[in-house]
Structure formats: C-alpha cells, structure tokens
Protein backbone atom coordinates (compact mmCIF):
# COMPACT_ATOMS: atom_id res chain seq x y z
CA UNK A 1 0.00 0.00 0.00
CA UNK A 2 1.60 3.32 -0.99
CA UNK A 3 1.61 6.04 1.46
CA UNK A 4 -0.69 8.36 -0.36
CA UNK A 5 -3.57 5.77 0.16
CA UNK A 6 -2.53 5.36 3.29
CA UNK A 7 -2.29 8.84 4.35
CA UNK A 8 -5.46 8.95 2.60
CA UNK A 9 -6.95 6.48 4.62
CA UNK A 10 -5.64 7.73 7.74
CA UNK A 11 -7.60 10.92 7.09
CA UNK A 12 -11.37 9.44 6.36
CA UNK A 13 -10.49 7.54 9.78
CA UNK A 14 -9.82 11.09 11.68
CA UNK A 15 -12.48 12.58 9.81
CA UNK A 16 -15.22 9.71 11.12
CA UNK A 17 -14.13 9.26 14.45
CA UNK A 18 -14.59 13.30 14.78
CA UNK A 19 -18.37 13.08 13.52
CA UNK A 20 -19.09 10.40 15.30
CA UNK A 21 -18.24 12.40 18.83
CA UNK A 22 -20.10 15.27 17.05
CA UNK A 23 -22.78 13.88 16.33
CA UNK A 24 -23.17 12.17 19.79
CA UNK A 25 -22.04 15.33 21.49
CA UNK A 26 -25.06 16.73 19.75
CA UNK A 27 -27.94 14.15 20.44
CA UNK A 28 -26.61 14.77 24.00
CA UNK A 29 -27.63 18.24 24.06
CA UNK A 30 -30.57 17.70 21.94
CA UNK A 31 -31.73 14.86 24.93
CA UNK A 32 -30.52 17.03 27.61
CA UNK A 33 -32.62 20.11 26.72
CA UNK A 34 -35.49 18.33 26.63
CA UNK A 35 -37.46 19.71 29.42
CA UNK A 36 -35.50 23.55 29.25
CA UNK A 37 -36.21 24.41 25.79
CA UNK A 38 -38.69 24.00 22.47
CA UNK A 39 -37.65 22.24 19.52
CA UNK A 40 -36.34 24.53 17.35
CA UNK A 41 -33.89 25.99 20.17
CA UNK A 42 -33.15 22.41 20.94
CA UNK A 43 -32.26 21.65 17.56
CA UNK A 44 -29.96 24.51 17.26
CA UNK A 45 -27.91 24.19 20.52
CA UNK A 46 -27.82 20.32 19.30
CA UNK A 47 -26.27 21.31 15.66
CA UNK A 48 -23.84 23.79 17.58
CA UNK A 49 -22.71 21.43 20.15
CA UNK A 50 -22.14 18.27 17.34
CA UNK A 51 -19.74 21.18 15.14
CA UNK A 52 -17.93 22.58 18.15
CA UNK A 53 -17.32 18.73 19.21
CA UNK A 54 -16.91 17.98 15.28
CA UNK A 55 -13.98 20.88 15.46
CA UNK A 56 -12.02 19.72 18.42
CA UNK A 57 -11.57 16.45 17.46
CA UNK A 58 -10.97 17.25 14.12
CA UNK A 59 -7.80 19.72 15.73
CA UNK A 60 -7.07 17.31 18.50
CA UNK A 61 -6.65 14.09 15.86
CA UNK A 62 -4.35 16.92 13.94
CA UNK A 63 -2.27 18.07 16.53
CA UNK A 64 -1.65 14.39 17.64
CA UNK A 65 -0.50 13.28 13.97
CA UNK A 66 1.69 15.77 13.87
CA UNK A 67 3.48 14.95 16.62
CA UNK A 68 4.91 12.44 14.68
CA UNK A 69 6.00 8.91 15.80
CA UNK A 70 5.77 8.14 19.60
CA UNK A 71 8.65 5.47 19.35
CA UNK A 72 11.92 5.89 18.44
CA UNK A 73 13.65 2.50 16.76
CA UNK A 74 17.30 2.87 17.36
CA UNK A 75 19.68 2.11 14.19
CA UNK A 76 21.19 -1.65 13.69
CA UNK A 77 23.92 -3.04 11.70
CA UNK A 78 23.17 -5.12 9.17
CA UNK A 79 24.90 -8.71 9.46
CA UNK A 80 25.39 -10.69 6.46
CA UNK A 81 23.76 -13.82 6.16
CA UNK A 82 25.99 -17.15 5.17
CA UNK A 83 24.27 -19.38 2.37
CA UNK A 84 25.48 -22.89 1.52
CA UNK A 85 24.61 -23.73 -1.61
CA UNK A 86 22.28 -26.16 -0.70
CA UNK A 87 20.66 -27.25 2.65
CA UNK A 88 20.61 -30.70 3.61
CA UNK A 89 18.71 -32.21 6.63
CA UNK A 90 20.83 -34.34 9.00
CA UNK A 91 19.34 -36.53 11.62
CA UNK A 92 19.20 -34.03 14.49
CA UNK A 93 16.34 -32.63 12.03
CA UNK A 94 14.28 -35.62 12.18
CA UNK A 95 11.22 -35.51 14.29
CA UNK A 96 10.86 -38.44 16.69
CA UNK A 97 8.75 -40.63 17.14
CA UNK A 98 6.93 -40.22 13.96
CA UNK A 99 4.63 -43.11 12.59
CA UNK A 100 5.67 -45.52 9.91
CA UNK A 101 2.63 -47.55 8.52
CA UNK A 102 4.15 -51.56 7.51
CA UNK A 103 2.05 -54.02 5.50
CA UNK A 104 0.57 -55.48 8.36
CA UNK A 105 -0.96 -52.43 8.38
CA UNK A 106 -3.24 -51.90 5.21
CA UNK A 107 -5.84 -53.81 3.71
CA UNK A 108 -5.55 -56.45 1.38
CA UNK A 109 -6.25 -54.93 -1.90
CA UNK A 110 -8.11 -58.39 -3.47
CA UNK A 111 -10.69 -58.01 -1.02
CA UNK A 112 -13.21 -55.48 -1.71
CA UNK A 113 -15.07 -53.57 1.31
CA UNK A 114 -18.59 -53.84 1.29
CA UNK A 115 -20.88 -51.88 3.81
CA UNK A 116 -23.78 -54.37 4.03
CA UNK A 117 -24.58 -53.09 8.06
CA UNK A 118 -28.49 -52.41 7.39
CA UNK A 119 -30.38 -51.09 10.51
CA UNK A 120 -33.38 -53.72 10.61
CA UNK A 121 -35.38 -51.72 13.45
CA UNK A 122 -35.39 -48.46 15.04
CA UNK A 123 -35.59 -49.11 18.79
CA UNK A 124 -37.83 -46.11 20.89
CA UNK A 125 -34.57 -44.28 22.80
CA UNK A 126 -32.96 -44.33 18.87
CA UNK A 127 -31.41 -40.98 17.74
CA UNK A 128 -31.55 -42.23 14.05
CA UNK A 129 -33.81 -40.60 11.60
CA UNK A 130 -35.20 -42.46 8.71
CA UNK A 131 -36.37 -40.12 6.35
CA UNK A 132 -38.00 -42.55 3.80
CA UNK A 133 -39.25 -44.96 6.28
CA UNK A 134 -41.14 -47.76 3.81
CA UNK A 135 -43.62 -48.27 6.25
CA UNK A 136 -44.42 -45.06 6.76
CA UNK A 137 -44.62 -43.79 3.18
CA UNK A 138 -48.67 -43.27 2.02
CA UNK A 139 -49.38 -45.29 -1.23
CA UNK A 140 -49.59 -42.97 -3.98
CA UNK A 141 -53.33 -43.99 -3.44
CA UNK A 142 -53.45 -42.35 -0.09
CA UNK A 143 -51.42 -39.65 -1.34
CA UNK A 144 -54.12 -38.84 -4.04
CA UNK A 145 -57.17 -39.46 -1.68
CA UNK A 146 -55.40 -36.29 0.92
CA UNK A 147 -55.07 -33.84 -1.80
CA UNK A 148 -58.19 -34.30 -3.38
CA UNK A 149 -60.00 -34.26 0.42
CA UNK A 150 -57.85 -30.29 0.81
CA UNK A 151 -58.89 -29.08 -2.43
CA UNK A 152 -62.57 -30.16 -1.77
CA UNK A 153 -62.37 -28.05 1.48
CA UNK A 154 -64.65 -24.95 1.04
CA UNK A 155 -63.91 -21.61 1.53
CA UNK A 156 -66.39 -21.81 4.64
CA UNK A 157 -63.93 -24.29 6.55
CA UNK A 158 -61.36 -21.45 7.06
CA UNK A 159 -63.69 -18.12 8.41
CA UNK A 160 -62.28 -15.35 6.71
CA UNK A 161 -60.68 -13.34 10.17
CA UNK A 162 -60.44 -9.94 8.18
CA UNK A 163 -63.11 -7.99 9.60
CA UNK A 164 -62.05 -9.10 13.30
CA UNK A 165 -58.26 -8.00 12.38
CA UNK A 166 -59.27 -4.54 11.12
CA UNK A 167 -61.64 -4.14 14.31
CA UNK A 168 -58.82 -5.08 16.61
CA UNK A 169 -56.55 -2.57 14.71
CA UNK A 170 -59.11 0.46 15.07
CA UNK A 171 -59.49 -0.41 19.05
CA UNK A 172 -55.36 -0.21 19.11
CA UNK A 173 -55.76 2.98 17.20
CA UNK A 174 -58.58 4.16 19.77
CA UNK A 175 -56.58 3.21 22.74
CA UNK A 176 -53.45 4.43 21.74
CA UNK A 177 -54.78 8.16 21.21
C-alpha cells in the first residue's frame, strides 16, 4: 500500500471518528434540553454542540499526527547472512517418534469392502432418523385421496378473520390516542 492511500486512509479515519463524537455530542444536548427548551432551540444548541465537538476532534486528531512517531527505533547493523549452496537435513532434524505404517498395516487390496450393516429396526430411545421410512410412506393412493379431500375443502372451513383484524386494529388505534 503506498503512502498516499494510506495517508489517505488515515484521514477518512480522523475525519469519522470526529463526527461520530459530534454527532453524539449533539444528540446529547438535543436529549438534555429536553425539558428547558422547544424544539427549534433544541435543535440549534444540538447542531452547535455536534460542530464545536466535530472541530475539536478534528484539531485534536491533527495536533496528535503531527506529533509524529511516539517510538523511536534505534539504528542496527546489518549482518550478512551465510548461504550454503544447498541445505541438507541431518538426523538431528528428524522428528521423533513419527509413525511408519508396515504391510501389516493396510488392507488387502483383493478383497473389496462392502458396507452391508443395514439397521433392521429403530428401537424407541434411537437418535436415528429415517427419512424414507417404507412403512411409513402413504401409497400414492393415499397420497391422491389427501389432496383431493384439501382441495374439496370450502372456503367456509377457514372463516375469513379480516373484519375481526381490522376491528382489533381500530381499538389499538382508539386506545393508543
């Protein structure tokens, strides 16, 4: 990052942090008047005291960067580096204990693994889900017969609520005034 975008940055950071203390210096005095003065004088006092705040932070945040740098990194030499022309591990590299599978370890390749495990029965205190549960599954019979039954369902079923929802709003409205 160059330093003109980060000086640039720098500067919409200073500039924020100032409005943000404005503008909370300023609902302050707009929530602090609140029982001294109307609203317009409220208002007023508020948009002073959020520019006044706005304008010492602003000089603060300015007078601090100019300061300059608070610490002071003393001068070292440079040493030069020595480089082999190649680096080779020796054994006080090595990592110990480390884990060396042998062939008693793997699986013989020539026999395949099957997962044949099925789960016969759910028992009550099971945390398994079955999700397509064959014995639960409607026929497509059944599953014809239930959507025929909700589409035969008349409008009368299901009272339209309407009229009680917009006389409960106008008794909020009443009782709120």
């Amino acid at each position: 990052m160059d330093g003109k975008r980060l000086n640039r940055l720098e500067l919409i950071a200073e500039r924020g942090a100032a409005a943000i203390l404005g503008a909370a210096a300023g609902f302050a005095v707009f929530v602090g008047l609140l029982g001294f003065a109307g609203q317009p004088e409220r208002a007023i006092c508020a948009a002073a005291a959020a520019i006044i705040a706005n304008l010492l932070c602003t000089r603060a945040l300015q007078a601090w960067a100019a300061a300059g740098p608070q610490f002071i990194v003393p001068a070292f030499d440079q040493v030069p580096v020595e480089v082999q022309d190649e680096l080779l591990l020796t054994e006080a590299d090595i990592v110990h204990p480390e884990l060396v599978l042998t062939n008693a370890d793997r699986l013989p390749a020539e026999e395949p693994l099957e997962l044949d495990d099925v789960l016969a029965e759910l028992r009550p205190d099971s945390r398994v889900v079955r999700l397509f549960d064959p014995a639960k599954m409607p026929t497509p019979g059944q599953l014809n017969s239930r959507i025929e039954a909700y589409k035969a369902r008349s409008e009368a079923t299901y009272p339209d609520a309407s009229q009680q929802l917009s006389e409960a709003l106008a008794e909020l409205r009443r009782s709120l005034r």
